[in-house]
PDB file of N, CA and C in Angstrom:
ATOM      1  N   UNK A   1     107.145 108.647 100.384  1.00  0.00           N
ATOM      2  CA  UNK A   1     108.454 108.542  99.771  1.00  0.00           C
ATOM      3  C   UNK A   1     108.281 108.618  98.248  1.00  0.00           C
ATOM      4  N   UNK A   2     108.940 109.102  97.658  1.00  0.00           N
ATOM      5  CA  UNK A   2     109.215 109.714  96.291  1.00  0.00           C
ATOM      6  C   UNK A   2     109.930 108.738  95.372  1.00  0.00           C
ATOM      7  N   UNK A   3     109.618 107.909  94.704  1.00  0.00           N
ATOM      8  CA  UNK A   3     110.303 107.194  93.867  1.00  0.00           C
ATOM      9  C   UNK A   3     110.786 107.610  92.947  1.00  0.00           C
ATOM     10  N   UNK A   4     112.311 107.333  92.697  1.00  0.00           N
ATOM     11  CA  UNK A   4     113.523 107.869  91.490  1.00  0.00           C
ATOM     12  C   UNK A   4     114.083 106.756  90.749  1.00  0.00           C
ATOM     13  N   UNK A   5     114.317 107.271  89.524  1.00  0.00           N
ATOM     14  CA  UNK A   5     115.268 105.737  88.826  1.00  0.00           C
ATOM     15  C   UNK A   5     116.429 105.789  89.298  1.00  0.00           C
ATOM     16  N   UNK A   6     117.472 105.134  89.083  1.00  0.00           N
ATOM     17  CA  UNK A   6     118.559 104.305  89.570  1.00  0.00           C
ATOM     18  C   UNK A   6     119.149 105.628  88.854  1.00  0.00           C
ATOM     19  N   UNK A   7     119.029 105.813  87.878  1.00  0.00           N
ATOM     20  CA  UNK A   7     120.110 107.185  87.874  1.00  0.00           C
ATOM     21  C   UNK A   7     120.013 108.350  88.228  1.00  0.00           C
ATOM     22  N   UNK A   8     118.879 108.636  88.610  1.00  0.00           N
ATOM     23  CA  UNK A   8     118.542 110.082  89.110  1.00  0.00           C
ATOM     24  C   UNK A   8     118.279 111.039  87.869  1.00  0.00           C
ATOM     25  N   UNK A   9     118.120 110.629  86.956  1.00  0.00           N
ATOM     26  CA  UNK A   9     118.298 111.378  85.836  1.00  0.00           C
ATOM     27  C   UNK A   9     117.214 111.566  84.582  1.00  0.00           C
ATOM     28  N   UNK A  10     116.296 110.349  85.152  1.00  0.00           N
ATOM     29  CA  UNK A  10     114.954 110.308  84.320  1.00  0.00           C
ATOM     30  C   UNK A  10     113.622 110.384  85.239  1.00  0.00           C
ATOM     31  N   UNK A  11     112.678 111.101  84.726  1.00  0.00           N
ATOM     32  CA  UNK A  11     111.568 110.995  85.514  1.00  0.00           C
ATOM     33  C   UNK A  11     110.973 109.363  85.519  1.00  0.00           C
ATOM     34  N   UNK A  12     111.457 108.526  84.933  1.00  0.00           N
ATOM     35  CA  UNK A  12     110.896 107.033  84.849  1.00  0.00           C
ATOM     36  C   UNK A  12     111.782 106.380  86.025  1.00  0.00           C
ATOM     37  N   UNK A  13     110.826 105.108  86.604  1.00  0.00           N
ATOM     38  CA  UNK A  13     111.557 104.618  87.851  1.00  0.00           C
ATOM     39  C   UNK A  13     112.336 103.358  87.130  1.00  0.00           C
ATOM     40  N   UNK A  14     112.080 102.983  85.875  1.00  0.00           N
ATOM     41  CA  UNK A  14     113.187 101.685  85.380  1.00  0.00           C
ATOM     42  C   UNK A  14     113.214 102.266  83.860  1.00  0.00           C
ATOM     43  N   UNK A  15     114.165 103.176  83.235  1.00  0.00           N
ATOM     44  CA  UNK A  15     114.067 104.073  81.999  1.00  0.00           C
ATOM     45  C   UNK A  15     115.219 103.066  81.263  1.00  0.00           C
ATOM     46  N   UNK A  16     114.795 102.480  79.813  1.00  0.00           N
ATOM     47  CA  UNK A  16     115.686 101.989  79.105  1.00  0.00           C
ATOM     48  C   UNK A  16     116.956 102.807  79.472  1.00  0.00           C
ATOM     49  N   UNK A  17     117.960 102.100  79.252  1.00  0.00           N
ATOM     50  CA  UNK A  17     119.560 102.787  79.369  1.00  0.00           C
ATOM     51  C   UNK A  17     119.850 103.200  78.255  1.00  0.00           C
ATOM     52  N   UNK A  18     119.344 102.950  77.039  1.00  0.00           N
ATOM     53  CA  UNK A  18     120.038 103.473  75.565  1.00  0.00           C
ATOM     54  C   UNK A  18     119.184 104.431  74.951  1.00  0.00           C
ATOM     55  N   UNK A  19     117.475 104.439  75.720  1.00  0.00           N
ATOM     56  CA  UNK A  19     116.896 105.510  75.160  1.00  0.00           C
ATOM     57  C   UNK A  19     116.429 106.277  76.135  1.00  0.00           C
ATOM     58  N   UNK A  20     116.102 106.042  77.551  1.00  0.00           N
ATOM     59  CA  UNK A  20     115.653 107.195  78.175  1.00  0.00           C
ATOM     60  C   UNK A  20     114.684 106.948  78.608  1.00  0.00           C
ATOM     61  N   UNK A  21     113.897 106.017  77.694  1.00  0.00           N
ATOM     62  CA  UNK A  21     112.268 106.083  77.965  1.00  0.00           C
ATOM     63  C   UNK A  21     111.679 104.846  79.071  1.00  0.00           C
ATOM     64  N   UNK A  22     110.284 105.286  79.439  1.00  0.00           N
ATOM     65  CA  UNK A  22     110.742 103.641  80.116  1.00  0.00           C
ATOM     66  C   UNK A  22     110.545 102.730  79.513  1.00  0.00           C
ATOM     67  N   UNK A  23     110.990 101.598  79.996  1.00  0.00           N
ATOM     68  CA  UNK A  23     111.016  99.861  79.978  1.00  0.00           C
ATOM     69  C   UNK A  23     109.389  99.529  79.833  1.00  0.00           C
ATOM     70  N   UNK A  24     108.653  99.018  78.792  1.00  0.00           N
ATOM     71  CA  UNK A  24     107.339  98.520  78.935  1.00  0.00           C
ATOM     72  C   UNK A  24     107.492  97.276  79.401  1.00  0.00           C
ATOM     73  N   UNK A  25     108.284  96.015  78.844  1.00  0.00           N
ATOM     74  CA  UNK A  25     108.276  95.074  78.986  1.00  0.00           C
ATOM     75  C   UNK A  25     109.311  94.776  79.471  1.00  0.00           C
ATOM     76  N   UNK A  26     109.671  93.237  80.801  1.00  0.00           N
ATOM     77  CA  UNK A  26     111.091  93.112  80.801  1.00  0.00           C
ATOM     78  C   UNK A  26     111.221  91.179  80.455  1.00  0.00           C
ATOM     79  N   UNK A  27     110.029  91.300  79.676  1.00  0.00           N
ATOM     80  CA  UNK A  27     110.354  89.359  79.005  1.00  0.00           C
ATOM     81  C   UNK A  27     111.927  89.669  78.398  1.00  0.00           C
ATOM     82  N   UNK A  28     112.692  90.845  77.687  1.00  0.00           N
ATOM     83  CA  UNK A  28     113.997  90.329  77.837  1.00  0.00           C
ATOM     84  C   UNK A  28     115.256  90.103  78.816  1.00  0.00           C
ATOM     85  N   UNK A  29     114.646  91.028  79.510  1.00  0.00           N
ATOM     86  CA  UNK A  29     115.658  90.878  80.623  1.00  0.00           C
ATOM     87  C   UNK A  29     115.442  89.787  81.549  1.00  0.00           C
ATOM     88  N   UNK A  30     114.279  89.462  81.447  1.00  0.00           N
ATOM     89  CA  UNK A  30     113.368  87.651  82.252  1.00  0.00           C
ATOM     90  C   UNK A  30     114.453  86.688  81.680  1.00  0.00           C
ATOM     91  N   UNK A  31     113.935  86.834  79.971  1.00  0.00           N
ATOM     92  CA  UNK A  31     114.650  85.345  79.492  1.00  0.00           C
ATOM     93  C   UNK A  31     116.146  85.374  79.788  1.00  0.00           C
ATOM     94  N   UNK A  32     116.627  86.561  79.722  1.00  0.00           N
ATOM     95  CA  UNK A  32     118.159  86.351  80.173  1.00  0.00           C
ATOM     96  C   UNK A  32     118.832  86.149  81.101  1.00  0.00           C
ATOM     97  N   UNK A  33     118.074  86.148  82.192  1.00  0.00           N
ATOM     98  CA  UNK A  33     118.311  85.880  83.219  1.00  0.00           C
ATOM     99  C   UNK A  33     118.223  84.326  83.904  1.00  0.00           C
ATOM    100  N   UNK A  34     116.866  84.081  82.850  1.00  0.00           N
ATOM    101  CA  UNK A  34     116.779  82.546  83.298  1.00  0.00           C
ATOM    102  C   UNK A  34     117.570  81.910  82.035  1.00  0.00           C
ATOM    103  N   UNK A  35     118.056  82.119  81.309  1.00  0.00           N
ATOM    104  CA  UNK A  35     118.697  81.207  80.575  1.00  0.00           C
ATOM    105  C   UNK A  35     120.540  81.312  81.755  1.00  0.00           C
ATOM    106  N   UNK A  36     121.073  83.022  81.747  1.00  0.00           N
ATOM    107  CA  UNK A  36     122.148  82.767  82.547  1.00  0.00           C
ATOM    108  C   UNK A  36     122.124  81.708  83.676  1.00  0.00           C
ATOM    109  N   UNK A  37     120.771  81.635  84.423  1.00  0.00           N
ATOM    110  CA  UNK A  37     120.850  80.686  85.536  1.00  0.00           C
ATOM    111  C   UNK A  37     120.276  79.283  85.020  1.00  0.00           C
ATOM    112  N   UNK A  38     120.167  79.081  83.884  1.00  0.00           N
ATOM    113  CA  UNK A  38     120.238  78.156  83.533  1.00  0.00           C
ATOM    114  C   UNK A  38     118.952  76.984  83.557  1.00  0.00           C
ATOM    115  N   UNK A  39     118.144  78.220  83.535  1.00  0.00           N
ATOM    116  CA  UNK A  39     116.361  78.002  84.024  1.00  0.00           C
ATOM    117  C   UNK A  39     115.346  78.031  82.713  1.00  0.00           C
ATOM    118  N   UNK A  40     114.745  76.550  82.349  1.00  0.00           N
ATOM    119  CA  UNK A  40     114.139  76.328  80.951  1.00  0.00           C
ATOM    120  C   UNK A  40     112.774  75.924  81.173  1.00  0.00           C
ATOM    121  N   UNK A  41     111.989  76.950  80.683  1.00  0.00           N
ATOM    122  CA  UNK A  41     110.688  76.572  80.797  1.00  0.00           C
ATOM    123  C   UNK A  41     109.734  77.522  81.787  1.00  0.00           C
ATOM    124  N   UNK A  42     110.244  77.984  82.731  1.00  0.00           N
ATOM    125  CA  UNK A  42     109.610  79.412  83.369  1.00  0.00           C
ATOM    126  C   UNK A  42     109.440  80.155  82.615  1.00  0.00           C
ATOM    127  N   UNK A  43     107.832  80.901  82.878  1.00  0.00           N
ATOM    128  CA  UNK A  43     107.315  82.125  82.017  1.00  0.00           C
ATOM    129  C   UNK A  43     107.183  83.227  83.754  1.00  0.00           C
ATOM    130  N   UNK A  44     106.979  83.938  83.038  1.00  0.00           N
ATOM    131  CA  UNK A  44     107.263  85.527  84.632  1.00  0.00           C
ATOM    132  C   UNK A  44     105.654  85.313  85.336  1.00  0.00           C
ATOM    133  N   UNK A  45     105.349  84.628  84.452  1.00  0.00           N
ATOM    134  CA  UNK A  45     103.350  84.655  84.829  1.00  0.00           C
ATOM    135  C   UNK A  45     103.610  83.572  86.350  1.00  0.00           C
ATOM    136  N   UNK A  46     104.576  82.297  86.101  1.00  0.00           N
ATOM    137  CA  UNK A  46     104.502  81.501  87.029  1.00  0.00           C
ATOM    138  C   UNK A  46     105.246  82.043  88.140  1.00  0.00           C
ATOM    139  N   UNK A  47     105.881  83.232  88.029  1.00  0.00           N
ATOM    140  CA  UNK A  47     106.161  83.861  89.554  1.00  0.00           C
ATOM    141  C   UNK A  47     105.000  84.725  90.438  1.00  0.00           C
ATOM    142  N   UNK A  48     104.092  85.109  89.329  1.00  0.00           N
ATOM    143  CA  UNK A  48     103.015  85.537  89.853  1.00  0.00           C
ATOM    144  C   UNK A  48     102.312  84.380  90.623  1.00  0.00           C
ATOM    145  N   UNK A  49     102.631  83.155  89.997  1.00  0.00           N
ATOM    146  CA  UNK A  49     101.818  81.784  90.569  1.00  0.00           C
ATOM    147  C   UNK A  49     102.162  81.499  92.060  1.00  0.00           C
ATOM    148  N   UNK A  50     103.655  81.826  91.835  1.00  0.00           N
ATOM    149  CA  UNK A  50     104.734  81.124  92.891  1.00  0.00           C
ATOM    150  C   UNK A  50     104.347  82.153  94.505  1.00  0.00           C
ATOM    151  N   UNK A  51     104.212  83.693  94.316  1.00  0.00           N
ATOM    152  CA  UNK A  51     103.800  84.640  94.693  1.00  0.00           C
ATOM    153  C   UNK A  51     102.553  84.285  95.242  1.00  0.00           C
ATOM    154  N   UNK A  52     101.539  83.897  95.017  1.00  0.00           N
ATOM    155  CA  UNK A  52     100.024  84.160  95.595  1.00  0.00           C
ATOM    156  C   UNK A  52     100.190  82.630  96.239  1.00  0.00           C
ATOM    157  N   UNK A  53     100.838  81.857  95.627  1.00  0.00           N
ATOM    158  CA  UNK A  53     100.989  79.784  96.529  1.00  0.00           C
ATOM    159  C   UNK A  53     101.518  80.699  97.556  1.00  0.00           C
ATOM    160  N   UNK A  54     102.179  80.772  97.921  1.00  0.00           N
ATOM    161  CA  UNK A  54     103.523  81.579  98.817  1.00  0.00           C
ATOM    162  C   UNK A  54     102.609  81.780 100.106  1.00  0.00           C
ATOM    163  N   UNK A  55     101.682  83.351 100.005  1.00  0.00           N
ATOM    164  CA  UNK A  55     100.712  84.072 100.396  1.00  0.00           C
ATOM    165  C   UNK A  55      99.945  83.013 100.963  1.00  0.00           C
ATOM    166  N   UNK A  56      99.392  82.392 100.210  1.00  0.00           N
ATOM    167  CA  UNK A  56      97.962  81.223 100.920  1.00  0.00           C
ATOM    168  C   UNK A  56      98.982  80.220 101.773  1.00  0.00           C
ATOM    169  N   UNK A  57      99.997  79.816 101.530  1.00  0.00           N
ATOM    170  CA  UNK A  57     100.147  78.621 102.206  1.00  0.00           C
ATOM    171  C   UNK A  57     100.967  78.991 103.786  1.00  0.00           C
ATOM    172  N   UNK A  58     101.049  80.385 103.911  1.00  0.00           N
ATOM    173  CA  UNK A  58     101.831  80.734 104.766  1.00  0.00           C
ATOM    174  C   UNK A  58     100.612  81.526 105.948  1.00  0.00           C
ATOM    175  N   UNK A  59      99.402  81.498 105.035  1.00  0.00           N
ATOM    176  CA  UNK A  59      98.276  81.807 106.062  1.00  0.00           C
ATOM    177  C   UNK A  59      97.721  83.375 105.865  1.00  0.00           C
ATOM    178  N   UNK A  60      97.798  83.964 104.056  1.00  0.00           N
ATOM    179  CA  UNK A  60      97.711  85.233 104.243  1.00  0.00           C
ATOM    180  C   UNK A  60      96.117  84.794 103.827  1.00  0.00           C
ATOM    181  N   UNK A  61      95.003  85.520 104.727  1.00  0.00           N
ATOM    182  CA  UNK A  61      93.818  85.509 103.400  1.00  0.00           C
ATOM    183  C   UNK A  61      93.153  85.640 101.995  1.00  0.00           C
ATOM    184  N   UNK A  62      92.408  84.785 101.562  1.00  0.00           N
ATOM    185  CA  UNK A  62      92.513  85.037 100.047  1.00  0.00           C
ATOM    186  C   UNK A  62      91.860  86.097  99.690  1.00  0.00           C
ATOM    187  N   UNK A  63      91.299  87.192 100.119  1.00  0.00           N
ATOM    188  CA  UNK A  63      90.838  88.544  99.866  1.00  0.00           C
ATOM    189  C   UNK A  63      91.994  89.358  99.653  1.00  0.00           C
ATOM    190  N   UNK A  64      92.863  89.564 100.601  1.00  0.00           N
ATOM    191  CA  UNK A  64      94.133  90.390 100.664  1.00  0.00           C
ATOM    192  C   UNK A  64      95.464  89.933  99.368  1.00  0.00           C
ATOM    193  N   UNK A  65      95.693  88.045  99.152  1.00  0.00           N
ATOM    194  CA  UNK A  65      95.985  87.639  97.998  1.00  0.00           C
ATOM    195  C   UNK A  65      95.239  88.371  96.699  1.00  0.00           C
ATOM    196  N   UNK A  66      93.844  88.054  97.034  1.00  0.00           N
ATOM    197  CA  UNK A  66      93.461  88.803  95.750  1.00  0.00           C
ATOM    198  C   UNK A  66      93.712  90.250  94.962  1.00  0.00           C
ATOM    199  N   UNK A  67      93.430  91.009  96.304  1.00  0.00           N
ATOM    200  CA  UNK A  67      94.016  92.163  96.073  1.00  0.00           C
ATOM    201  C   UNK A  67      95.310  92.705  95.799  1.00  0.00           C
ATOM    202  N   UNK A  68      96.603  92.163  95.969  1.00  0.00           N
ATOM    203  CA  UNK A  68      98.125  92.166  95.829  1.00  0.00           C
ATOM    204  C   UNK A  68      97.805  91.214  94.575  1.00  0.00           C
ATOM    205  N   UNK A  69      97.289  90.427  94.064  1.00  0.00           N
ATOM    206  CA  UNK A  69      97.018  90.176  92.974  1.00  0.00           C
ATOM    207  C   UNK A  69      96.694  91.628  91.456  1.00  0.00           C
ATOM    208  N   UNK A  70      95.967  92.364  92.645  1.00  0.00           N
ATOM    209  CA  UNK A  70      94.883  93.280  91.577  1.00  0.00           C
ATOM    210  C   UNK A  70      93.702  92.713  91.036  1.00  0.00           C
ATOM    211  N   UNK A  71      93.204  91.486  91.046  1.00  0.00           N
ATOM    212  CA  UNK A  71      92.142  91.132  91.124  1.00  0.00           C
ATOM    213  C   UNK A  71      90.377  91.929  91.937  1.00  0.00           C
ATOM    214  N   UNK A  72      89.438  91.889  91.116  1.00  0.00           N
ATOM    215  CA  UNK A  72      88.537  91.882  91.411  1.00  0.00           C
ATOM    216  C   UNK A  72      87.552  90.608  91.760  1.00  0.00           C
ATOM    217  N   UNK A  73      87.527  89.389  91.361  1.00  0.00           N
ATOM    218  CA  UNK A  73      86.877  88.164  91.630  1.00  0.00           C
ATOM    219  C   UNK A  73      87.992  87.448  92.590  1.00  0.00           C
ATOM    220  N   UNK A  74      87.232  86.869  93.352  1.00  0.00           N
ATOM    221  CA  UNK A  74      87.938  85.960  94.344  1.00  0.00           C
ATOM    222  C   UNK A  74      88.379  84.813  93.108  1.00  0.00           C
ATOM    223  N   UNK A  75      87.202  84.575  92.244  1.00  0.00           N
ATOM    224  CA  UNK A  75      87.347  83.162  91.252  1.00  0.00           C
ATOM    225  C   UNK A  75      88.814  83.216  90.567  1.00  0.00           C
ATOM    226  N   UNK A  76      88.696  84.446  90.376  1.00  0.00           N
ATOM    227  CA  UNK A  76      90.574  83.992  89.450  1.00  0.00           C
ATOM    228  C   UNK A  76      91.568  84.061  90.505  1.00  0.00           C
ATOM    229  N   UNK A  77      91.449  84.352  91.993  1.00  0.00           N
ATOM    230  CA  UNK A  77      92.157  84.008  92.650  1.00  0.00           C
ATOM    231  C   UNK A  77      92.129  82.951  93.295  1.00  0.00           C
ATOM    232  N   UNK A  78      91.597  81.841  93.561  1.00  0.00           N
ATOM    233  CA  UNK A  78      91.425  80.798  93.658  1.00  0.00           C
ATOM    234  C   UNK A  78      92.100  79.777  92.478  1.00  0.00           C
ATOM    235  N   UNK A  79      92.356  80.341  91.756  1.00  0.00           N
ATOM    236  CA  UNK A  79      93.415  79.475  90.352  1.00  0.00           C
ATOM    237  C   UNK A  79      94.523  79.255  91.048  1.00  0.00           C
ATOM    238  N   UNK A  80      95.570  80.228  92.132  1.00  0.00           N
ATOM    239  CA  UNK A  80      96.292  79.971  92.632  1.00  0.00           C
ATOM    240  C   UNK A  80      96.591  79.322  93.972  1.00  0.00           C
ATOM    241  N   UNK A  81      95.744  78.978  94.255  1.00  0.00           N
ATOM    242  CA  UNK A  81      95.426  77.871  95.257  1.00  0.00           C
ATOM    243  C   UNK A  81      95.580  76.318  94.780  1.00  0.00           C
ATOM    244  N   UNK A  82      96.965  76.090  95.527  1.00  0.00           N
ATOM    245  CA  UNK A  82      97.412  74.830  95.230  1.00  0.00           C
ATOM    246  C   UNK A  82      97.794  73.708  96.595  1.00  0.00           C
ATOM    247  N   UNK A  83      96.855  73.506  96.571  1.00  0.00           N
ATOM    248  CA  UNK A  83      96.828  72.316  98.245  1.00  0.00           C
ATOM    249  C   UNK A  83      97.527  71.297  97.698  1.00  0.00           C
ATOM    250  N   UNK A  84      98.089  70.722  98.846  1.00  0.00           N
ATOM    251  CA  UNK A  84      98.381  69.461  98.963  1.00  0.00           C
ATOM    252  C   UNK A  84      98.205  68.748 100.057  1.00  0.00           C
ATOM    253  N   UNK A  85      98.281  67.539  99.759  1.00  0.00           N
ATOM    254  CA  UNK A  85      97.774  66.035 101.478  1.00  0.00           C
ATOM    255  C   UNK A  85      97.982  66.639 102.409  1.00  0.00           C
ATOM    256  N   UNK A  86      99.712  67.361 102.702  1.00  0.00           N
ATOM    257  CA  UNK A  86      99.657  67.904 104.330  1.00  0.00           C
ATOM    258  C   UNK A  86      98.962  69.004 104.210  1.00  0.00           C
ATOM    259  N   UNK A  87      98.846  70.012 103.477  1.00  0.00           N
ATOM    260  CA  UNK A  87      97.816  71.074 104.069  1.00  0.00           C
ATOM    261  C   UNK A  87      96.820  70.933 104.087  1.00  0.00           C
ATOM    262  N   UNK A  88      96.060  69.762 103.699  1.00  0.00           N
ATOM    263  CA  UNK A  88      94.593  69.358 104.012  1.00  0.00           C
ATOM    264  C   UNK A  88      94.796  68.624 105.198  1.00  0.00           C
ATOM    265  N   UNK A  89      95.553  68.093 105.589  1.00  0.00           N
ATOM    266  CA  UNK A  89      95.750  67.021 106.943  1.00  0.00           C
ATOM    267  C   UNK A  89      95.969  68.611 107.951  1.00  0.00           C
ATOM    268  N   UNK A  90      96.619  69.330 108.064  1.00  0.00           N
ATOM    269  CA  UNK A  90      96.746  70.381 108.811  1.00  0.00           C
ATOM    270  C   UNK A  90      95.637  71.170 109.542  1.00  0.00           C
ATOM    271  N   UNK A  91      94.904  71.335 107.803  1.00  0.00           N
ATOM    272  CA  UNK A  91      93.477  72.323 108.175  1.00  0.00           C
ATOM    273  C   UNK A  91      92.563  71.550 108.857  1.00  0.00           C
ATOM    274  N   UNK A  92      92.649  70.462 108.229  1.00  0.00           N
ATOM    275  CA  UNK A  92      91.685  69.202 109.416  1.00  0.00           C
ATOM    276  C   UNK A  92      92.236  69.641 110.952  1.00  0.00           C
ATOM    277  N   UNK A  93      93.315  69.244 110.817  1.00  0.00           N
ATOM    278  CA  UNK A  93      93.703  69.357 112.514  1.00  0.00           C
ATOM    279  C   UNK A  93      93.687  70.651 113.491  1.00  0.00           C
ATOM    280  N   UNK A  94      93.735  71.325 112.551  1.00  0.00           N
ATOM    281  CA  UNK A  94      93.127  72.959 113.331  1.00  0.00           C
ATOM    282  C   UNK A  94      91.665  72.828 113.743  1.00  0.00           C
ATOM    283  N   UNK A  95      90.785  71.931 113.258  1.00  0.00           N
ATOM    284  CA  UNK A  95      89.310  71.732 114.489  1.00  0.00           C
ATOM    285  C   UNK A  95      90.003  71.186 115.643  1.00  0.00           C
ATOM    286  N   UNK A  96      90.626  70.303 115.761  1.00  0.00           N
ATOM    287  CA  UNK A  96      91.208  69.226 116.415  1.00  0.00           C
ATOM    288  C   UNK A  96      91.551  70.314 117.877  1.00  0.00           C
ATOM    289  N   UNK A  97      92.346  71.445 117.635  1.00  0.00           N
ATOM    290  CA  UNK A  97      93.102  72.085 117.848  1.00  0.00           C
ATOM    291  C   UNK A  97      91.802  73.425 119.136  1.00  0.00           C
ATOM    292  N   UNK A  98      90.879  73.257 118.251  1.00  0.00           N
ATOM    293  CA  UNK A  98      89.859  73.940 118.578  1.00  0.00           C
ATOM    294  C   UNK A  98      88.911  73.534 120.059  1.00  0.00           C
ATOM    295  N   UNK A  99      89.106  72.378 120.245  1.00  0.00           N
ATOM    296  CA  UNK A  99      88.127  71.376 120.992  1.00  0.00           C
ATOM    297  C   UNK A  99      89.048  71.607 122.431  1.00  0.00           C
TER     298      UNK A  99
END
């Protein structure tokens, strides 16, 4: 499948609207969005965070996280690994589960 921008009209798939060209960055269209919703203190990095917690805690492997990351080291993917009591009480109980 062939990806097009929203207007059909630029070879770019998200092309500024006032110049044509594309969009490098969208920290403005981020902050405006979280200020409209009324959201103080999120940076776009912690959706990347929110994104790979997401992935691990729902049971995706951390190789495949890493990679939808774009990562090459498992080590910086492991930054996003954020356990808590029940998912350590859980993983315990999956031996349990085993027997």
């Amino acid at each position: 499948m062939k990806l097009r921008s929203r207007n059909g009209q630029s070879p770019y798939i998200f092309p500024n609207p006032r110049t044509g060209r594309p969009l490098i960055t969208i920290k403005t269209a981020f902050n405006a969005a979280c200020r409209r919703a009324g959201i103080h203190g999120l940076r776009f990095h912690d959706l990347r965070r929110t994104f790979a917690t997401h992935l691990l805690h729902r049971g995706a492997d951390i190789e495949t996280v890493r990679d939808l990351l774009g990562y090459h080291s498992i080590v910086m993917t492991e930054r996003y690994l954020h356990t808590n009591e029940d998912r350590k009480k859980r993983a315990v109980e999956l031996l349990e589960k085993a027997n």
